[in-house]
N, C-alpha and C. Protein backbone atom coordinates (compact mmCIF):
# COMPACT_ATOMS: atom_id res chain seq x y z
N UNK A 1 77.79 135.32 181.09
CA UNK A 1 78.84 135.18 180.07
C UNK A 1 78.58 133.90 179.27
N UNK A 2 77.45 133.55 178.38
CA UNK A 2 77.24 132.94 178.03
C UNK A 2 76.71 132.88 176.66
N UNK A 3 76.97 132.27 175.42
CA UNK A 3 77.17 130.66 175.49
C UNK A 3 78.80 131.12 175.18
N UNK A 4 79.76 130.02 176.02
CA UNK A 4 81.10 129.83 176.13
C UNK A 4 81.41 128.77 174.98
N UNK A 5 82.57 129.26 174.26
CA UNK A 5 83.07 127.97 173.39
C UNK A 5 84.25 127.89 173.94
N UNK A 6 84.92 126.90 173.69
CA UNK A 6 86.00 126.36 173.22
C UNK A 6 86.97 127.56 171.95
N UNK A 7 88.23 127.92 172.21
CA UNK A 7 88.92 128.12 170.98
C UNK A 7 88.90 126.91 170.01
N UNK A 8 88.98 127.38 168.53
CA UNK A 8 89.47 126.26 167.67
C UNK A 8 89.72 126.52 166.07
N UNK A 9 90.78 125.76 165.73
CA UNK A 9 91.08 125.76 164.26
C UNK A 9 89.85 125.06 163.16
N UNK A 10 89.89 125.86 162.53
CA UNK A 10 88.64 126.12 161.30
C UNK A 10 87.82 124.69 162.30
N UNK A 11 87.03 124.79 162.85
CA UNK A 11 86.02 124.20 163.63
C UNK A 11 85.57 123.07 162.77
N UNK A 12 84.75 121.90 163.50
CA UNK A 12 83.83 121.18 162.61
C UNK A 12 82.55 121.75 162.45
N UNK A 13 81.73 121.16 161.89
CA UNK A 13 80.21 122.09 161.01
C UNK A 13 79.68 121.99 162.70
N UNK A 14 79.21 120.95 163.23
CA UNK A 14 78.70 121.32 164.63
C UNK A 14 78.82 122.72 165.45
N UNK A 15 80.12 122.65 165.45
CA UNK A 15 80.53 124.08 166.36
C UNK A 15 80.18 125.40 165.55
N UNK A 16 79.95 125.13 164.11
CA UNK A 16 79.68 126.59 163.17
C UNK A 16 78.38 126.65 163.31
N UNK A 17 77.38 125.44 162.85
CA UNK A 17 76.10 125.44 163.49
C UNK A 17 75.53 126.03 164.61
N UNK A 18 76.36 126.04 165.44
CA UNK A 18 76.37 126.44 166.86
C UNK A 18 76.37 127.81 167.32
N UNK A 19 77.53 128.44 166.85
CA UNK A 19 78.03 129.80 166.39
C UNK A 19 76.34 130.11 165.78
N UNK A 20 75.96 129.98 164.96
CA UNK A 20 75.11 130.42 163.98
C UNK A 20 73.78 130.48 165.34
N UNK A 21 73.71 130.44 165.85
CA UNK A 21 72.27 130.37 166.41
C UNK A 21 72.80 130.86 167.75
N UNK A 22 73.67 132.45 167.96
CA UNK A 22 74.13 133.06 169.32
C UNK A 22 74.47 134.78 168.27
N UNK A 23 74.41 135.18 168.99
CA UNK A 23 74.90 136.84 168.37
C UNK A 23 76.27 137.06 168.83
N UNK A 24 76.12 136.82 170.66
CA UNK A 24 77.26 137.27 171.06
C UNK A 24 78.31 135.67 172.06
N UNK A 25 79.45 135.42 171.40
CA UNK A 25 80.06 134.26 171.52
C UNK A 25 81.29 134.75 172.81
N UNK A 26 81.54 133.72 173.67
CA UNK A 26 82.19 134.01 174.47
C UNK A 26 83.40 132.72 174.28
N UNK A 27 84.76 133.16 173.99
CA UNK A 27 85.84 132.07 173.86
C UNK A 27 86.37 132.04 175.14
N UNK A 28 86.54 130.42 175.83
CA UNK A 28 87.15 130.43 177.08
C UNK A 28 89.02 130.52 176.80
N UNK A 29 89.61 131.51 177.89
CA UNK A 29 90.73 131.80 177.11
C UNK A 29 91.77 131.55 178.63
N UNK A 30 91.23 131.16 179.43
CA UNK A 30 91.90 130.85 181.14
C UNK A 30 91.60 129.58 181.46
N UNK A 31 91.19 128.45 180.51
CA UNK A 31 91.14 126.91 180.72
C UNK A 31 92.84 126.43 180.96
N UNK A 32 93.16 125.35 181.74
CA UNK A 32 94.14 124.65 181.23
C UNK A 32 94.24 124.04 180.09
N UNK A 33 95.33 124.19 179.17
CA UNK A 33 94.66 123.74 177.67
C UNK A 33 94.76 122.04 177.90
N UNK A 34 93.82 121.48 177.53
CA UNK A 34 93.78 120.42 177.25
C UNK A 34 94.25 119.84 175.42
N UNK A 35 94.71 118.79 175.64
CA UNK A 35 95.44 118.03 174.04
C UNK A 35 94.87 117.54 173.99
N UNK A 36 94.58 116.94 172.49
CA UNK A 36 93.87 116.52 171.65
C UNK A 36 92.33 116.96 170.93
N UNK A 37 92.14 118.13 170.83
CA UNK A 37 90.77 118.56 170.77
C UNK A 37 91.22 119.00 169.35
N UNK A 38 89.79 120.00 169.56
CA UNK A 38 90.24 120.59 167.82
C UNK A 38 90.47 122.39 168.37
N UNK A 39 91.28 122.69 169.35
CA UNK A 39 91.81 123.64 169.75
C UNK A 39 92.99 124.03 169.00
N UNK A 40 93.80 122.60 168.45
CA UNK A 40 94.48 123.16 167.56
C UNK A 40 94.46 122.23 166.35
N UNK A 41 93.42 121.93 166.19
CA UNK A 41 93.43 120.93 164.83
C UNK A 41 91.86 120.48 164.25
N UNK A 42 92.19 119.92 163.14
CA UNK A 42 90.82 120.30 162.25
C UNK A 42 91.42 119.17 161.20
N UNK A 43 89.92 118.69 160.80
CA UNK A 43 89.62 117.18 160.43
C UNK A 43 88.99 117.37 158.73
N UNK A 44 89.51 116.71 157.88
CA UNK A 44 89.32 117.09 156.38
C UNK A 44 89.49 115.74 155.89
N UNK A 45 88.95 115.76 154.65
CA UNK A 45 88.54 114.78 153.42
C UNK A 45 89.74 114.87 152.65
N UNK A 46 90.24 113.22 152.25
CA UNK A 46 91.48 113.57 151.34
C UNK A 46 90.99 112.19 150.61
N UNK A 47 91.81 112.05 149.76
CA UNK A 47 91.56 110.83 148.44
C UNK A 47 91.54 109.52 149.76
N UNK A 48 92.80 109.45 150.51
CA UNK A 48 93.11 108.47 151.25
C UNK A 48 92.05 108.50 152.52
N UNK A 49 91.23 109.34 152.84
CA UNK A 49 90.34 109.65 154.27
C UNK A 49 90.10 110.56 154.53
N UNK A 50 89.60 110.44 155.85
CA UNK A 50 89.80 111.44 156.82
C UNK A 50 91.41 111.95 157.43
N UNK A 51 91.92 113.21 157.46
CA UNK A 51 93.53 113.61 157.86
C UNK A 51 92.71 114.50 158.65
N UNK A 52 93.81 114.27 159.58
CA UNK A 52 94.08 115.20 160.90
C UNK A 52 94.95 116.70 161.03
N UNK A 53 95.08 117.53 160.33
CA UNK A 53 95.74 118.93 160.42
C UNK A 53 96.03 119.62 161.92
N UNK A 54 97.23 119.15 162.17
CA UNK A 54 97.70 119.89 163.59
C UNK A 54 98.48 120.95 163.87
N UNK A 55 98.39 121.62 164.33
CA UNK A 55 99.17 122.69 164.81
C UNK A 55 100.14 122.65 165.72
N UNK A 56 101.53 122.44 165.69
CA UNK A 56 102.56 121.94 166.89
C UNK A 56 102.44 123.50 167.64
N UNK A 57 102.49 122.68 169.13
CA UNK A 57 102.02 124.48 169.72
C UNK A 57 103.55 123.58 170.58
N UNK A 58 103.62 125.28 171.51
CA UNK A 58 104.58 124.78 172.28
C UNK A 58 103.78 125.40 174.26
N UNK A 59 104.02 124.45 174.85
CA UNK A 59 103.27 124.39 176.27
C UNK A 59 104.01 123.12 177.21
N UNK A 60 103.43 123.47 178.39
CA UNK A 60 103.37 122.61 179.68
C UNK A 60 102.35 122.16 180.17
N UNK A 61 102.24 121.72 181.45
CA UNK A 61 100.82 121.00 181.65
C UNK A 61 99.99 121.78 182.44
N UNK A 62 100.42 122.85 182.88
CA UNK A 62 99.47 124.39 183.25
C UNK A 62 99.83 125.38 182.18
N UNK A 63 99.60 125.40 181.10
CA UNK A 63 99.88 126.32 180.61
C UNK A 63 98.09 126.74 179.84
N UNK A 64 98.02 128.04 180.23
CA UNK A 64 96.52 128.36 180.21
C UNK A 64 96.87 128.42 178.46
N UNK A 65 95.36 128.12 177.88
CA UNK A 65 94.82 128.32 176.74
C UNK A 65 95.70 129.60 175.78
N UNK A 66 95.55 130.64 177.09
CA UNK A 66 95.76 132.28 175.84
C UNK A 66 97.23 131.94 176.18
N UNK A 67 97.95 131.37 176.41
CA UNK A 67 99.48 131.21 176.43
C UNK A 67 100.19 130.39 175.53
N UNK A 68 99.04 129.64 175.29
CA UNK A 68 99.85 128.62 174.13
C UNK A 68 100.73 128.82 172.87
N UNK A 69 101.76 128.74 172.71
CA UNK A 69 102.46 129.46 171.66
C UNK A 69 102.65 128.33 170.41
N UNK A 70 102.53 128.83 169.39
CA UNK A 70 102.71 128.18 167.77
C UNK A 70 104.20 127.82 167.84
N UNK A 71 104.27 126.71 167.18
CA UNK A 71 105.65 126.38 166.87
C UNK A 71 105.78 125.93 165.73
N UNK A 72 106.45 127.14 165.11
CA UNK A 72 106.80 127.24 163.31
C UNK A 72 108.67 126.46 162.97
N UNK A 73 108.47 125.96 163.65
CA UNK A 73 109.86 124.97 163.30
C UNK A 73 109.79 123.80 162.39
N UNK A 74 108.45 123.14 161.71
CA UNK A 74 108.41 122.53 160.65
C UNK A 74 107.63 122.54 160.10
N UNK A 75 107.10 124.18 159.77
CA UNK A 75 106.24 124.87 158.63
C UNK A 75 105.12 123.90 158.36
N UNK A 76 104.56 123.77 159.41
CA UNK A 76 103.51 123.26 159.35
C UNK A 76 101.92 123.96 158.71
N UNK A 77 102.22 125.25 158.53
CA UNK A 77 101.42 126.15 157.67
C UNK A 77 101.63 125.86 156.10
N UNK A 78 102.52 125.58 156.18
CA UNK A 78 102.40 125.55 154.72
C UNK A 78 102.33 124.08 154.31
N UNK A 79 102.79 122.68 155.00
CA UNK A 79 101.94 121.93 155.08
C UNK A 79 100.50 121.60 154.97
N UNK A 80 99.90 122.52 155.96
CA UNK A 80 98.61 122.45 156.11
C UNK A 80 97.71 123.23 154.57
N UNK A 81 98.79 124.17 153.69
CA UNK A 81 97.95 124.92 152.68
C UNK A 81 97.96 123.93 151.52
N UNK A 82 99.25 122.90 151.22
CA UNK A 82 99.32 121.99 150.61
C UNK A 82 98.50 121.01 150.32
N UNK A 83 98.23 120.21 151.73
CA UNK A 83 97.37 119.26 152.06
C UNK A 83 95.92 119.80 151.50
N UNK A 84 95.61 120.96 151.98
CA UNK A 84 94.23 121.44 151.84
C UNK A 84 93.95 121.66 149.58
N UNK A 85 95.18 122.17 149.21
CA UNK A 85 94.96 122.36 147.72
C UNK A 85 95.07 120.75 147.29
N UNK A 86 95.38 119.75 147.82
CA UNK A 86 95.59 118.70 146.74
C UNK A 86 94.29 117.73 147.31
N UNK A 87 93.77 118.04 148.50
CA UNK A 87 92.44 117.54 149.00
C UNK A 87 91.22 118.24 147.94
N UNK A 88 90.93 119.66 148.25
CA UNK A 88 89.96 119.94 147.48
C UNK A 88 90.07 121.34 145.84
N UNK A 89 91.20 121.25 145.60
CA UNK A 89 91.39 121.67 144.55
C UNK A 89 90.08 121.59 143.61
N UNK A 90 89.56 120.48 143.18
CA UNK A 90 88.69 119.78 142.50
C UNK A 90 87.29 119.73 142.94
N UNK A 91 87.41 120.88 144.46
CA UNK A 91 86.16 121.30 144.72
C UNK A 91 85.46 122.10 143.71
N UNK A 92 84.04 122.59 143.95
CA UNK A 92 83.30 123.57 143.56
C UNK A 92 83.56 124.76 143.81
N UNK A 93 84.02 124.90 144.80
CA UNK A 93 84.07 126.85 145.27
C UNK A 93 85.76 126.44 145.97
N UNK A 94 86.36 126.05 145.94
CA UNK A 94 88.17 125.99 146.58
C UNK A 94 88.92 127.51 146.18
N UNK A 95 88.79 127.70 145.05
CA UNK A 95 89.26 128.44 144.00
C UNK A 95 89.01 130.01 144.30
N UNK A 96 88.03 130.06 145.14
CA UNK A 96 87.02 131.12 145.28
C UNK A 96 87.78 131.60 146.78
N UNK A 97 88.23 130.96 147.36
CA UNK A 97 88.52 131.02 148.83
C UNK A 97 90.29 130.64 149.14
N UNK A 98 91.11 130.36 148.11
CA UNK A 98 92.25 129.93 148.04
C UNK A 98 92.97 130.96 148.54
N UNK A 99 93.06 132.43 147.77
CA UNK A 99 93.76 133.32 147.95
C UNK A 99 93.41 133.89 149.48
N UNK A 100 91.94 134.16 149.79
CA UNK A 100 92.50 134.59 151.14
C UNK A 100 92.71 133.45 152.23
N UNK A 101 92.78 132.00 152.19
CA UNK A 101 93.45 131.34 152.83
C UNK A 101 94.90 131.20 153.13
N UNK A 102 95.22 131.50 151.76
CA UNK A 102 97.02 131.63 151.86
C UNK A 102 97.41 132.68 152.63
N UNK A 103 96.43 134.03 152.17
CA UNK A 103 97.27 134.82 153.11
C UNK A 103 97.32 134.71 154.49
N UNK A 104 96.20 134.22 154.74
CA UNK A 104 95.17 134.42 156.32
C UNK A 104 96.60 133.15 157.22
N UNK A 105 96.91 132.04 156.38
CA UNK A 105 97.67 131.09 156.93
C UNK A 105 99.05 130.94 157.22
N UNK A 106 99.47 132.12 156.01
CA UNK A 106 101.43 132.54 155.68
C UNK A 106 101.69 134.16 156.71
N UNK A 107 100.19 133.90 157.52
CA UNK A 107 100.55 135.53 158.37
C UNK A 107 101.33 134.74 159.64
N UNK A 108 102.16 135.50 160.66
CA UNK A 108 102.61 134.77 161.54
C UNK A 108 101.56 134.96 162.92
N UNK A 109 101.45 134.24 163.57
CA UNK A 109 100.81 134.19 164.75
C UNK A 109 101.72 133.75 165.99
N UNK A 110 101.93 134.85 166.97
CA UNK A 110 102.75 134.00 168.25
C UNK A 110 101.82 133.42 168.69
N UNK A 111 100.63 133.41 169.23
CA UNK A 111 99.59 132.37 169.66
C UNK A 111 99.19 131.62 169.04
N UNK A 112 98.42 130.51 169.58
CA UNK A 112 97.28 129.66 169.08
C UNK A 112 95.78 130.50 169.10
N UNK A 113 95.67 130.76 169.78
CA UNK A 113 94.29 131.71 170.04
C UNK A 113 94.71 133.04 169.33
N UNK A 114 95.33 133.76 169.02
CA UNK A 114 95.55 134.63 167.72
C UNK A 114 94.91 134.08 166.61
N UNK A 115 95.97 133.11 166.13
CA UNK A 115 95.57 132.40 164.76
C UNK A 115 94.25 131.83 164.85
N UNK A 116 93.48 130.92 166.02
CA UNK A 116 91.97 131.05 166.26
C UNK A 116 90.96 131.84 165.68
N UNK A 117 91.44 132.98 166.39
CA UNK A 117 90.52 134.01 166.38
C UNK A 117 90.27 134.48 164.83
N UNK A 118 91.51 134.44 164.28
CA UNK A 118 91.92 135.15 162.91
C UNK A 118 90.75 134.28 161.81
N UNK A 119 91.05 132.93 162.53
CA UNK A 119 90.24 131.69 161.54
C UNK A 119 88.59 132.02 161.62
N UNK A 120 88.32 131.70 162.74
CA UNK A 120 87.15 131.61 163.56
C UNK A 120 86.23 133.16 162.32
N UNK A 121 87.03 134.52 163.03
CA UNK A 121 86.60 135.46 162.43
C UNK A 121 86.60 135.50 160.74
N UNK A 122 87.40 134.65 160.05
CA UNK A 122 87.10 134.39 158.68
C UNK A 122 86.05 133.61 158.26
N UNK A 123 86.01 132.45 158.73
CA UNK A 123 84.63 131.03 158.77
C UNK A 123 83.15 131.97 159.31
N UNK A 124 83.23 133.01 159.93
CA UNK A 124 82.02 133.86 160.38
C UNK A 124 81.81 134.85 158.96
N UNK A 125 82.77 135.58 158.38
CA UNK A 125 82.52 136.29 157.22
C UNK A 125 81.93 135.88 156.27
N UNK A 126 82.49 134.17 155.54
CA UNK A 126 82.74 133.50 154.69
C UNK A 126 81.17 133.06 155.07
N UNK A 127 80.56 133.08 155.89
CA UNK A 127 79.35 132.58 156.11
C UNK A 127 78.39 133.15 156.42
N UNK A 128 78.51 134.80 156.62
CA UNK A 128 77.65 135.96 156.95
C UNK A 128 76.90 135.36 158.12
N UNK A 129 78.13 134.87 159.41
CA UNK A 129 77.06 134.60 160.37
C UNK A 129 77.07 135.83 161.15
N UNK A 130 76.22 136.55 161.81
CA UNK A 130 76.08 137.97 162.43
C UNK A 130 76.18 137.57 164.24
N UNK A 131 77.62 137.29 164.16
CA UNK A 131 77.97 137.13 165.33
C UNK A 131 79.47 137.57 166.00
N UNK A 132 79.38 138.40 167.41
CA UNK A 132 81.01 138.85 167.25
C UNK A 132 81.40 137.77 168.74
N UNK A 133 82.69 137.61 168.16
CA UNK A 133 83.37 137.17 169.29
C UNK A 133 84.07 137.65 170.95
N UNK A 134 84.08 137.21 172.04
CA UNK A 134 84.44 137.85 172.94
C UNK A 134 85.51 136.38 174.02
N UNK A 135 86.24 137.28 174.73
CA UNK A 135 87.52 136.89 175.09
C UNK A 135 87.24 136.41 176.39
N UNK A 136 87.09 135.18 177.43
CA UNK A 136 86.82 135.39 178.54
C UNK A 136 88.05 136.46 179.22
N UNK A 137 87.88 136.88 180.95
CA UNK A 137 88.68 137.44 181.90
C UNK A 137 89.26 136.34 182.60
N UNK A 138 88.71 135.42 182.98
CA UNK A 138 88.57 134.75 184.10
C UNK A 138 87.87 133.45 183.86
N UNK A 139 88.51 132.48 184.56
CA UNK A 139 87.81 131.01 184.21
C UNK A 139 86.69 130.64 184.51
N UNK A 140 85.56 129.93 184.14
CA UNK A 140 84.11 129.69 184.44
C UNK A 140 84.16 127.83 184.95
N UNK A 141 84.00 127.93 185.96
CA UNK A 141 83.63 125.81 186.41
C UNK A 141 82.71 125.75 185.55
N UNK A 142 82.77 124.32 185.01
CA UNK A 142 81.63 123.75 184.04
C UNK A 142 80.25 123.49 184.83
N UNK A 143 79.64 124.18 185.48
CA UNK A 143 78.44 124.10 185.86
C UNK A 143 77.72 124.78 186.59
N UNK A 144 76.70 124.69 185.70
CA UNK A 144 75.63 126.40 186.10
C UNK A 144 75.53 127.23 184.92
N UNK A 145 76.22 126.75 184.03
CA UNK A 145 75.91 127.47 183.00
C UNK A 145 74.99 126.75 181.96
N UNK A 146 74.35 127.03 181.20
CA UNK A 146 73.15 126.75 180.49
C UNK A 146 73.64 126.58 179.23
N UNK A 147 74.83 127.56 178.82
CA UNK A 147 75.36 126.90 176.72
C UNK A 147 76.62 127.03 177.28
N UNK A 148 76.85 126.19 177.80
CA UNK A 148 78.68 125.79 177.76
C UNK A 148 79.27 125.21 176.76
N UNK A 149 79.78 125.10 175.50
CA UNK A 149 79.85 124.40 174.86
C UNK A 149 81.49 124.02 174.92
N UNK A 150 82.29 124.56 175.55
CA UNK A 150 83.49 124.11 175.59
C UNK A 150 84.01 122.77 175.48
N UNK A 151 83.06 121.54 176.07
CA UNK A 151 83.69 120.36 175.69
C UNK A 151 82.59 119.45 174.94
N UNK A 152 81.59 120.43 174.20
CA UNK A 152 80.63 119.35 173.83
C UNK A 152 81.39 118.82 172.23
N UNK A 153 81.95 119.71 171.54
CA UNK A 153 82.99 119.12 170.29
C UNK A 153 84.16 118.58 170.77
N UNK A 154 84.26 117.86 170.09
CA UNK A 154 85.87 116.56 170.74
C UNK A 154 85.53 116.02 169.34
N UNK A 155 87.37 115.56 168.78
CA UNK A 155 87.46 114.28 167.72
C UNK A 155 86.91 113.02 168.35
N UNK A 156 87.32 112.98 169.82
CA UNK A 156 86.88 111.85 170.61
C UNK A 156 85.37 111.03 170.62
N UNK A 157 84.45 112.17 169.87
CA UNK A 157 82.77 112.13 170.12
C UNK A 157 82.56 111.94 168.94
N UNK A 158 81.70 111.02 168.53
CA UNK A 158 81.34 110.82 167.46
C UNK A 158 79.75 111.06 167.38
N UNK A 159 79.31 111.79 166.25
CA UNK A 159 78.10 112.01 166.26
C UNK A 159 76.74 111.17 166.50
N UNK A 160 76.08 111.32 166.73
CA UNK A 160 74.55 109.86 166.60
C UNK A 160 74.07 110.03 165.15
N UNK A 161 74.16 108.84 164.62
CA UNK A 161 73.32 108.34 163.40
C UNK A 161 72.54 109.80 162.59
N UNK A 162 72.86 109.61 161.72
CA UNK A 162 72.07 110.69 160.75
C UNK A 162 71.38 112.21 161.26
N UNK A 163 72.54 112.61 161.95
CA UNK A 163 72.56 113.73 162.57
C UNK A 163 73.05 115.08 161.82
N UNK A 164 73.27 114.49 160.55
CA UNK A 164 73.74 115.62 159.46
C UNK A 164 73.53 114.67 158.04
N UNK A 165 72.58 115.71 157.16
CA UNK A 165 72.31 115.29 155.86
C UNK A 165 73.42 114.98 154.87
N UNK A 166 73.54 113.71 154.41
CA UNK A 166 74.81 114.12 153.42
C UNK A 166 74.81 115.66 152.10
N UNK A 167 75.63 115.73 151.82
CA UNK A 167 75.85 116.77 151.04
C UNK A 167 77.38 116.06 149.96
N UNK A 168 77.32 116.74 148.75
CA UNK A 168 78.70 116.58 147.71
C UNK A 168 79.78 116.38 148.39
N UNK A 169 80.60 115.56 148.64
CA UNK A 169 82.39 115.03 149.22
C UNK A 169 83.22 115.56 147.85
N UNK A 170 84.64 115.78 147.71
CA UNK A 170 84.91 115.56 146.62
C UNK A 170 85.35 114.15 146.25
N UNK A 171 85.33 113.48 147.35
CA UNK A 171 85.34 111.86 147.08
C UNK A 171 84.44 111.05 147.12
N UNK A 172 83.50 111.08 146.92
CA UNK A 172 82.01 110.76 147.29
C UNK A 172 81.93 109.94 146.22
N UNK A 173 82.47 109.44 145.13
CA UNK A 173 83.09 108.65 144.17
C UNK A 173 83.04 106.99 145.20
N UNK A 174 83.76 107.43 145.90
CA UNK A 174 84.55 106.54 146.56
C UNK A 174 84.76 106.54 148.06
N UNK A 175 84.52 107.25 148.31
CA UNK A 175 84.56 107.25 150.34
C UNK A 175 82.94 107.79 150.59
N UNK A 176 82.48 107.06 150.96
CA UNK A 176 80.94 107.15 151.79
C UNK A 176 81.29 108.55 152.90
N UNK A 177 80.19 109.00 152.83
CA UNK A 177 79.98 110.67 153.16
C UNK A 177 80.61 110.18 154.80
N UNK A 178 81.14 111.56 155.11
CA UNK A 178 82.03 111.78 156.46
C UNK A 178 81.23 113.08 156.73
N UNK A 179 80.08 113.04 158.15
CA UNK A 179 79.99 113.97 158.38
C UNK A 179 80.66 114.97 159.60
N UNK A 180 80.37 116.02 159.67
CA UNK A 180 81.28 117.04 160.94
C UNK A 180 82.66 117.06 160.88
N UNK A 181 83.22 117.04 159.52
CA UNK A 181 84.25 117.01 158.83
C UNK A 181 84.88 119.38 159.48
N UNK A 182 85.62 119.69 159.00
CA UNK A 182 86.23 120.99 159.33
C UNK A 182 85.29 121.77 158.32
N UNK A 183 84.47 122.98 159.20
CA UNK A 183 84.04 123.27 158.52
C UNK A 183 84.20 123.99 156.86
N UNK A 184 85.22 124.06 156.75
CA UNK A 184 85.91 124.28 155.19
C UNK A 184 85.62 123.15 154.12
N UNK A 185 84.91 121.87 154.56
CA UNK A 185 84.84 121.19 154.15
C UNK A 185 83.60 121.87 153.24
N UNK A 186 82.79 121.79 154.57
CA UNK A 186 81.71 122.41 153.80
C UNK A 186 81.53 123.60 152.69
N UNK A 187 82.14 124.73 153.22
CA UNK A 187 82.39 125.55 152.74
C UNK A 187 83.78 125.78 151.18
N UNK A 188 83.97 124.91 150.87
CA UNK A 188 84.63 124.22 149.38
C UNK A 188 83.67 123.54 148.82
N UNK A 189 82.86 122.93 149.38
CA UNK A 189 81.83 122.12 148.70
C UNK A 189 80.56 122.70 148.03
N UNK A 190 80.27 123.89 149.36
CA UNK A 190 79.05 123.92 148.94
C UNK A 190 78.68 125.66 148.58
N UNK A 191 80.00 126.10 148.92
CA UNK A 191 80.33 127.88 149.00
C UNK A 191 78.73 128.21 149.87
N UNK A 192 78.03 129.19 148.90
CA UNK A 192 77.00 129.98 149.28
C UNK A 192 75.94 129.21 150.05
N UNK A 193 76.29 127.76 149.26
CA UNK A 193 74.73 127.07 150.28
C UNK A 193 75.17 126.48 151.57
N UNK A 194 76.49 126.91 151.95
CA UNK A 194 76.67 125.88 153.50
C UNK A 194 76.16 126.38 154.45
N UNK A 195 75.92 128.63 154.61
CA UNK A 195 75.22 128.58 155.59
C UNK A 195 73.67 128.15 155.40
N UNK A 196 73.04 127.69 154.50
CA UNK A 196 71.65 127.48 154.65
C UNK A 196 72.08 125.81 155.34
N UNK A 197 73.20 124.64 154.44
CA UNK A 197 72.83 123.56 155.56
C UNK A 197 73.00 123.71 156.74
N UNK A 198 73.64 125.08 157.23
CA UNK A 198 74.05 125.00 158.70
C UNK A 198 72.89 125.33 159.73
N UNK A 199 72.05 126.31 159.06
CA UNK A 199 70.66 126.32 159.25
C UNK A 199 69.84 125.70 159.53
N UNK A 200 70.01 124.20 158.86
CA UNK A 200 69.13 123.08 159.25
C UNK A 200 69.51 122.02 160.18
N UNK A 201 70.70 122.00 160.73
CA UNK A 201 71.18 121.18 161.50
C UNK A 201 70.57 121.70 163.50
């Protein structure tokens, strides 16, 4: 059952990179969810920085992964569609990808791993990566397996030195390139050519 990811909201370029070089993807869905990852959140370019886009879920401290429930009590979707139009509006390709973001984001999801999946399976279209997703049964210990990738992405991890080529920011004016940004970053920036940089990473 292998290579295992991690669930996650529109991913950073690492984890799409990643995706891109497997056919068949296995999401761990019987972890205890752990906080703070990008399980439910995803990292973007704004005039002021780097912003953090979170998803208020609602849980306990065993509460497995596929249980985690969304909590739409301060429309944080539509927050998140806001933030994203006044960040890259002024992209190259935004415009191109706006409409089915709105819808894909104003749909309701009782899960977190619903809305995942929903994302995950859009960022795979949007990028013609030829890969399908699959659901674990049952939990896997982290060892013995050969592509575990479940905890190799973390906000916590910061990449090594020039481990990704810069490419166009829409602030690049003014904020020195941020790489492993959400992959939408890329994909506003660079539309058709992000799966070729993803290719080279």
């Amino acid at each position: 059952m292998t290579p295992l990811f991690s669930t996650a909201y529109f991913p950073p370029i690492a984890y799409a990179a990643t995706l891109l070089r497997h056919t068949d993807i296995w999401i761990e869905t019987k972890e205890t969810y752990p906080k703070q990852t990008y399980r439910n959140r995803m990292e973007i370019m704004t005039a002021g920085g780097i912003r953090a886009l979170t998803i208020p879920v609602i849980r306990n401290n065993h509460t497995r992964t596929d249980e985690v429930r969304i909590d739409y009590k301060d429309r944080w979707n539509v927050i998140h569609l806001r933030t994203l139009t006044a960040a890259y509006a002024a992209s190259p390709y935004y415009m191109y990808y706006e409409e089915e973001l709105n819808k894909l984001l104003t749909r309701h999801y009782d899960t977190l791993l619903e809305l995942n999946t929903a994302t995950t399976e859009w960022i795979i279209g949007k990028l013609k990566i030829h890969c399908t997703l699959h659901t674990t049964d049952d939990w896997t210990t982290p060892n013995g397996l050969e592509q575990d990738y479940r905890y190799t992405f973390s906000p916590k991890k910061s990449l090594p030195p020039n481990t990704m080529p810069p490419y166009y920011q829409v602030f690049s004016d003014r904020i020195p390139f941020v790489p492993n940004l959400s992959v939408l970053d890329l994909l506003f920036n660079l539309g058709p050519e992000a799966k070729e940089y993803l290719q080279k990473l």
